[in-house]
Protein backbone atom coordinates (compact mmCIF):
# COMPACT_ATOMS: atom_id res chain seq x y z
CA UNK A 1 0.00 0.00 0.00
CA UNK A 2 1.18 3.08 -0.74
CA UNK A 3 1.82 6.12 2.07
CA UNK A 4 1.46 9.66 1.56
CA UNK A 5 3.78 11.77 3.70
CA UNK A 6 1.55 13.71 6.82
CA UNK A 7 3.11 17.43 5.46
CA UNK A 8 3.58 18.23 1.59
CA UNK A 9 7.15 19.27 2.49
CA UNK A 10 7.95 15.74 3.53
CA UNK A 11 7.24 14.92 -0.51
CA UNK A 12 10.18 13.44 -2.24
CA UNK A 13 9.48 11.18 -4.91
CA UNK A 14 11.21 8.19 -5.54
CA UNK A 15 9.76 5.34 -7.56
CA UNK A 16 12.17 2.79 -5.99
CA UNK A 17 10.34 2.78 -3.10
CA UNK A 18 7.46 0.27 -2.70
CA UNK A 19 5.60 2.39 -0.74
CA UNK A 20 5.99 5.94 -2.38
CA UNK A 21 2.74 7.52 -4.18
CA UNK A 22 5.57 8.05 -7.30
CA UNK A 23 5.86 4.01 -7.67
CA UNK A 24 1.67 4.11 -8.34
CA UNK A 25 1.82 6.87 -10.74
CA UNK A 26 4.45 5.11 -12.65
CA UNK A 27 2.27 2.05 -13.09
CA UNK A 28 -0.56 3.79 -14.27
CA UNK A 29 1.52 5.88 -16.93
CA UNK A 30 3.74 3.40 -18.04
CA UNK A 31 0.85 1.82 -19.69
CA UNK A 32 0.27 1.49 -23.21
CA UNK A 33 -2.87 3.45 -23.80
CA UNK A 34 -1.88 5.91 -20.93
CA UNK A 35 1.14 6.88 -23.12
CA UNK A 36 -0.64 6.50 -26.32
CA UNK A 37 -3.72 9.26 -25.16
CA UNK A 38 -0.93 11.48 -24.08
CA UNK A 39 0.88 11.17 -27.28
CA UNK A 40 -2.16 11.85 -29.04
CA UNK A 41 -3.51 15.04 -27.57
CA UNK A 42 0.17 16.79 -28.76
CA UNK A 43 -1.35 18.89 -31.59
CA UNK A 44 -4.82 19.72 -29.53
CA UNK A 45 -7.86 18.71 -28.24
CA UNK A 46 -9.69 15.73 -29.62
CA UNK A 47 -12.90 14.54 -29.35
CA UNK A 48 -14.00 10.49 -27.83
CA UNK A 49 -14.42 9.57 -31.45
CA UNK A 50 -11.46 11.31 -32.72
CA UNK A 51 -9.37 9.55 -30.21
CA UNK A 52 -10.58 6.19 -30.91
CA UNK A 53 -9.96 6.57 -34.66
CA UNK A 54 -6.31 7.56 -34.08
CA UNK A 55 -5.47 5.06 -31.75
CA UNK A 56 -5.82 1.85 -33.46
CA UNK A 57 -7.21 -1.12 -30.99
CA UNK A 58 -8.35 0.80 -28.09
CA UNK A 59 -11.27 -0.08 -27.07
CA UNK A 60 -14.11 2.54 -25.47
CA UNK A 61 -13.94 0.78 -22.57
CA UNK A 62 -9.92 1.13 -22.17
CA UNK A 63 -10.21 4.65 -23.61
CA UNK A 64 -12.70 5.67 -21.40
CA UNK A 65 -11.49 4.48 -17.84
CA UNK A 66 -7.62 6.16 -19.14
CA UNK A 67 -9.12 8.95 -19.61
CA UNK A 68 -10.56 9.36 -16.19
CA UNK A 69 -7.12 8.02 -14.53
CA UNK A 70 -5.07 10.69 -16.39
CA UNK A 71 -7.76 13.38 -15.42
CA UNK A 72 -7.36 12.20 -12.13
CA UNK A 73 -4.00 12.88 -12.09
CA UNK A 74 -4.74 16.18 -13.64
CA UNK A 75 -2.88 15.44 -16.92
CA UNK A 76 -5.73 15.36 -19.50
CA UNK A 77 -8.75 18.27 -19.29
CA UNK A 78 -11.94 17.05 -20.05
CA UNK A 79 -14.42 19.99 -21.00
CA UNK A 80 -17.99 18.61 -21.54
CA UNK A 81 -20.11 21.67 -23.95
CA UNK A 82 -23.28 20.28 -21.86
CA UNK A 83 -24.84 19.81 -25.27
CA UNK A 84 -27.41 16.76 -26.71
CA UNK A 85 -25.92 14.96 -28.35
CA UNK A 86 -23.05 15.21 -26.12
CA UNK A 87 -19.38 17.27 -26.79
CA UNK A 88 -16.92 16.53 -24.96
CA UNK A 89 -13.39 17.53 -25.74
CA UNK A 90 -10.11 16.39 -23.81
CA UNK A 91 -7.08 18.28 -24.10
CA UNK A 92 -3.86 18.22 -21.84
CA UNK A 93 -3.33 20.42 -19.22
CA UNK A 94 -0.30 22.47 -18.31
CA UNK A 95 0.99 19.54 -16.06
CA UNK A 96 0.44 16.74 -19.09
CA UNK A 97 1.76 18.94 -21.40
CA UNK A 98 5.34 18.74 -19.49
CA UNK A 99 5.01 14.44 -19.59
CA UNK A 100 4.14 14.26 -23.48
CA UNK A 101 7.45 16.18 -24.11
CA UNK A 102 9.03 12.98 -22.80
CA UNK A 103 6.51 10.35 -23.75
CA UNK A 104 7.19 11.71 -27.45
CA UNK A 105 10.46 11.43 -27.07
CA UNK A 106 10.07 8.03 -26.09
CA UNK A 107 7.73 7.02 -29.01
CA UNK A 108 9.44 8.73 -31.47
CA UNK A 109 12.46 6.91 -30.47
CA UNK A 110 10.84 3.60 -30.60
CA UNK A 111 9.59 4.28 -34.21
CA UNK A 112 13.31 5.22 -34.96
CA UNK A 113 14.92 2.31 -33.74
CA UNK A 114 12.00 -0.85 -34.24
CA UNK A 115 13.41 -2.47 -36.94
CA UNK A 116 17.12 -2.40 -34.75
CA UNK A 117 15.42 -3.65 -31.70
CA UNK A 118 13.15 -6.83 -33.60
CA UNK A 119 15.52 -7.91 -36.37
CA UNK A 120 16.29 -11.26 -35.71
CA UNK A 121 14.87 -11.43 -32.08
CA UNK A 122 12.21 -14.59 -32.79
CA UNK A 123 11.48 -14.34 -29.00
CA UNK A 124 9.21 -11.04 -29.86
CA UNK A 125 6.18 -12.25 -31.62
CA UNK A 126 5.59 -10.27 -34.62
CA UNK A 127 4.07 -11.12 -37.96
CA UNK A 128 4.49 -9.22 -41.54
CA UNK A 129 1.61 -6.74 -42.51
């Protein structure tokens, strides 16, 4: 279980710690459609649909209960217009705007280096498309 320190001053992060708040928030972002929604709100606010078409495989289950955990953690904004049929838009906030400078680091990295990382690695299942 994780403990959060009795004065805010106490607050020092450290994910190696079993117990730190840091080592739950790293769980929950180092998941694939966690870093995927972050990527994807770079360029702007998106609509549900729009996100679903962009991220390929997510389902509206997964996007929907990421979307709450990152607003939790007040890294996404989600502004409902109160209208029928309903808009609601979800854009990063100041805070998730400082994480998807590293996230899209990250993915552009991965994209960069794929081929390097699979080639002739059969343990990594992948098939031809």
């Amino acid at each position: 279980m994780y403990e959060m320190p009795k004065s805010k001053s106490d607050v020092a992060g450290d994910v190696f710690c079993a117990k730190c708040p840091a080592r739950y928030l790293i769980t929950k972002l180092s998941s694939k459609w966690s870093l995927l929604i972050i990527d994807a709100l770079k360029d702007g606010p998106m609509r549900n649909g729009e996100l679903m078409r962009f991220i390929d495989g997510i389902s509206q289950k997964m996007l929907t209960q990421t979307i709450k955990e990152l607003a939790e953690m007040k890294l996404v904004h989600r502004e409902d217009h109160q209208t029928i049929p309903p808009h609601v838009v979800y854009s990063l906030t100041p805070l998730g705007e400082g994480l998807q400078e590293k996230i899209c680091s990250l993915d552009r990295w991965i994209e960069e280096n794929v081929i390097a990382m699979v080639e002739d690695n059969n343990s990594i299942p992948l098939k031809l498309i």
